[in-house]
Protein backbone atom coordinates (compact mmCIF):
# COMPACT_ATOMS: atom_id res chain seq x y z
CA UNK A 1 -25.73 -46.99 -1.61
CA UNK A 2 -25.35 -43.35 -2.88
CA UNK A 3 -25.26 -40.45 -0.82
CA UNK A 4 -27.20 -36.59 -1.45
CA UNK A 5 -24.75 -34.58 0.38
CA UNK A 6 -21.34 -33.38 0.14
CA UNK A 7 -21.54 -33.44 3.93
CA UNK A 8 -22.43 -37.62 4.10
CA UNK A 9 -19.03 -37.77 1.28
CA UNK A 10 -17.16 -36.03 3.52
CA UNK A 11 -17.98 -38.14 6.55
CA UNK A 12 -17.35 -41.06 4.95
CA UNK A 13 -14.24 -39.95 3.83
CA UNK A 14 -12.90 -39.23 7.17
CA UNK A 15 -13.81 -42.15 8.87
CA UNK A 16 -11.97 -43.84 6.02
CA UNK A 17 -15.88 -45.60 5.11
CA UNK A 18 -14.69 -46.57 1.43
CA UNK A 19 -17.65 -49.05 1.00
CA UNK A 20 -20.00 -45.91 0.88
CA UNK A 21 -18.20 -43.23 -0.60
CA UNK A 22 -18.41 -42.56 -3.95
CA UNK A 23 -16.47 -43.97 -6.85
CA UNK A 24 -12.88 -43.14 -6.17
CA UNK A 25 -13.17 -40.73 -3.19
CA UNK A 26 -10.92 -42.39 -1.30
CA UNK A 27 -8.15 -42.79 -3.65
CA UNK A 28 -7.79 -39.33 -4.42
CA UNK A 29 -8.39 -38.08 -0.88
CA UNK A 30 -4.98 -40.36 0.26
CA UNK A 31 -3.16 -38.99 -3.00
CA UNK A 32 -3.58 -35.45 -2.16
CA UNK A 33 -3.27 -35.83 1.16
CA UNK A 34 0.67 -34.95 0.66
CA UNK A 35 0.01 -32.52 -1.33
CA UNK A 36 -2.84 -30.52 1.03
CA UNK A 37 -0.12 -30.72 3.46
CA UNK A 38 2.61 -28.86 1.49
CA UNK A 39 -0.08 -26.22 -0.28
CA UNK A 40 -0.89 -25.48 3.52
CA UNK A 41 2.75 -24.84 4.46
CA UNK A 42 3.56 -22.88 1.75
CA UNK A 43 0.29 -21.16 2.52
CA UNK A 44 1.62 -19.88 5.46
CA UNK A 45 4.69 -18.55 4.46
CA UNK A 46 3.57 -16.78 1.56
CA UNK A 47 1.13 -15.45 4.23
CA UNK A 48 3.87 -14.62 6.77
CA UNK A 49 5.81 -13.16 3.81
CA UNK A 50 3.54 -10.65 2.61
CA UNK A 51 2.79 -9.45 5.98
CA UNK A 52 6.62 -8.61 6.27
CA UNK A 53 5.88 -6.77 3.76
CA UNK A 54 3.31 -4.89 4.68
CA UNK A 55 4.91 -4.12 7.88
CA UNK A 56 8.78 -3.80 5.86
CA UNK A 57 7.06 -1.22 3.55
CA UNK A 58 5.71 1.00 6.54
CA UNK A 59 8.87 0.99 8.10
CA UNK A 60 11.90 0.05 8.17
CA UNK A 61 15.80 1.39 8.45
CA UNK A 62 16.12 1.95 4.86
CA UNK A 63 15.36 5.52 3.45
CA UNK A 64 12.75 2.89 1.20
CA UNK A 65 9.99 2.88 3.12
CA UNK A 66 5.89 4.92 3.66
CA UNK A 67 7.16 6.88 6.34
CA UNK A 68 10.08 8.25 5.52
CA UNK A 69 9.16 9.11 2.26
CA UNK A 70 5.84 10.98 3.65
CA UNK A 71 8.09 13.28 5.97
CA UNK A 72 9.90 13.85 3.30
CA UNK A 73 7.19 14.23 0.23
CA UNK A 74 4.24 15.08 1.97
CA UNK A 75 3.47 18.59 0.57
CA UNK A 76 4.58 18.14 -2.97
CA UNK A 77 2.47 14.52 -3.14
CA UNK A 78 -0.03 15.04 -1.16
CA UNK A 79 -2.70 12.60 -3.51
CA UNK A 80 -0.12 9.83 -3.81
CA UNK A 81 0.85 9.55 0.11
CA UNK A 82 -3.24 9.27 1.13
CA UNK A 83 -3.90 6.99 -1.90
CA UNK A 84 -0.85 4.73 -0.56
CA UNK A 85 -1.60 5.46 3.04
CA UNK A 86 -5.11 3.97 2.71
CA UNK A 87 -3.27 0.84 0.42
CA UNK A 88 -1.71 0.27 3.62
CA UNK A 89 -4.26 0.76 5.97
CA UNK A 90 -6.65 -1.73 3.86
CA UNK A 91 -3.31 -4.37 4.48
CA UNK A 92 -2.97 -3.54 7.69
CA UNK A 93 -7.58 -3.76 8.65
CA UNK A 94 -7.26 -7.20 6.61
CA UNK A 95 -4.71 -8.76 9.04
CA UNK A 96 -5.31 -7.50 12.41
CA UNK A 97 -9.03 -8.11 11.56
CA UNK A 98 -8.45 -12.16 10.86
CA UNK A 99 -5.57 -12.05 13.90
CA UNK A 100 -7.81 -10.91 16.21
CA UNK A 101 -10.74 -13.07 14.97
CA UNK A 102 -8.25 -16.60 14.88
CA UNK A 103 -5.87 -16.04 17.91
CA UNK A 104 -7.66 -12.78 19.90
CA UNK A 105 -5.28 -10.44 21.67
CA UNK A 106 -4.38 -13.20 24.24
CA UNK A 107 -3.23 -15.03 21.23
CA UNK A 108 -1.03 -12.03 19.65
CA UNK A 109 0.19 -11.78 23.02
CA UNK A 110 1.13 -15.62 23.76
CA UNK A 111 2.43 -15.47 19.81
CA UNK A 112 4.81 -12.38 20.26
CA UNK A 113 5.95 -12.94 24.05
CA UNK A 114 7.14 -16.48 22.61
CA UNK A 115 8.96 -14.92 20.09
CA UNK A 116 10.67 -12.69 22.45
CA UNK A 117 11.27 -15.29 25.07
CA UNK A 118 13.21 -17.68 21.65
CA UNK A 119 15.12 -14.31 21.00
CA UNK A 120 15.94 -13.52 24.85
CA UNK A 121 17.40 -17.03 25.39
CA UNK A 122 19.68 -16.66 21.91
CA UNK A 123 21.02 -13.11 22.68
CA UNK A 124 21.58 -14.85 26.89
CA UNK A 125 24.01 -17.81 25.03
CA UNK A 126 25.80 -15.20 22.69
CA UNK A 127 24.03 -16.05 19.82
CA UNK A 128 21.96 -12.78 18.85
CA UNK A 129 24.06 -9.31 19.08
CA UNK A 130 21.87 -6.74 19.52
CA UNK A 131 24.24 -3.64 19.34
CA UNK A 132 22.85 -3.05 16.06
CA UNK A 133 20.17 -0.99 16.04
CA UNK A 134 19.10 -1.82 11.96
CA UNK A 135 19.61 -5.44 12.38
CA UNK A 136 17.13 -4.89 15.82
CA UNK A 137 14.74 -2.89 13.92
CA UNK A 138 14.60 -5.30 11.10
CA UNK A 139 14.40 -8.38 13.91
CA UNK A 140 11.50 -6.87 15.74
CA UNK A 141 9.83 -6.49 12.09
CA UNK A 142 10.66 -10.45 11.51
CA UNK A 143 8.66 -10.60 14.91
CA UNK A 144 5.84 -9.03 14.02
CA UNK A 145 4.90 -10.42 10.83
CA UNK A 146 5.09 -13.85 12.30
CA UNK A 147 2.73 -12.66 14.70
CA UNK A 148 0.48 -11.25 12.07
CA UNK A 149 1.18 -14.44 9.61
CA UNK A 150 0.49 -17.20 12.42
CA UNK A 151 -2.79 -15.06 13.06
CA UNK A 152 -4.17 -15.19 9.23
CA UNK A 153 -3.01 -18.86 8.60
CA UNK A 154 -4.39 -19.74 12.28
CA UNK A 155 -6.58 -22.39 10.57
CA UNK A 156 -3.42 -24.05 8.76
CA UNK A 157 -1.68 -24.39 11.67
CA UNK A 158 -4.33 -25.73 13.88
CA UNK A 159 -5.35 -27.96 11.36
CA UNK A 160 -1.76 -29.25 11.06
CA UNK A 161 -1.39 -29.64 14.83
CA UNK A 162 -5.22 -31.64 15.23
CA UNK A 163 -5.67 -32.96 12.25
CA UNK A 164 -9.46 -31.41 12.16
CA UNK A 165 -10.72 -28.83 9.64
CA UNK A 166 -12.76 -25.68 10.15
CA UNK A 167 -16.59 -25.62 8.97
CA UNK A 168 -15.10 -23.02 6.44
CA UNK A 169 -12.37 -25.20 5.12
CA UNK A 170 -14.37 -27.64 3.12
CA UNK A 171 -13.32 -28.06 -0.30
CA UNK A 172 -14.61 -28.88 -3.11
């Protein structure tokens, strides 16, 4: 028996059905499986990555960074601070947009008071010193982008933790 539709392959697939799938689906669905699972890690991170990034090239307690440089250069480069303003606003649209669409702002909130709860209990046993206000500026940073990173890869994780795909992540 042959199936029409991606959609009957796919079922089949899952419920492990190799009678009816098609010539070798099965084998190559259990031979990437390992590797769907790493590409989705790393998918995260470099996710997580470039929105520290984003967030390390707005700010941070460096003199390298958008906002210092605009106090500093704002009437002699006018052009180039709203052309890299607006670089960084697009960055910054394209991840609170998917955040709030994945997680909502319950989610961000659960996400970030979680992080702050893990870095309350290591600065209560001694672990985290705080008394630096660069190393604090650059840990709330760390913070954030995890926020922002677990909010664009929000389908990788939830996928990892269910086992069950979104409608959008079908492959081909």
């Amino acid at each position: 028996m042959r199936f029409q539709t991606r959609v009957d392959i796919a079922i089949a697939e899952a419920e492990g059905n190799r009678e009816f799938a098609p010539q070798g689906a099965a084998d190559r669905h259990d031979t990437q499986a390992g590797a769907v699972t790493e590409g989705h890690k790393m998918g995260f991170v470099i996710r997580w990555v470039a929105a520290f990034a984003l967030l390390a090239a707005t700010f941070n307690p460096t003199p390298w960074n958008y906002v210092r440089w605009v106090r500093a250069e704002y009437s002699a480069q006018l052009p180039l601070v709203v052309l890299l303003g607006l670089i960084l606003l697009v960055g910054y649209i394209i991840y609170l947009r998917a955040t709030l669409r994945s997680i909502g702002g319950l989610g961000m909130t659960l996400v970030l008071a979680l992080v702050a709860a893990l870095l309350w209990v290591l600065y209560d046993y001694g672990i985290l010193d705080l008394s630096n206000r660069d190393f604090t500026v650059w840990l709330g940073l760390l913070a954030l982008s995890f926020v922002l990173g677990i909010g664009l890869s929000w389908s990788l994780v939830r996928r990892e933790l269910s086992g069950q795909a979104d409608v959008d992540d079908v492959e081909d």
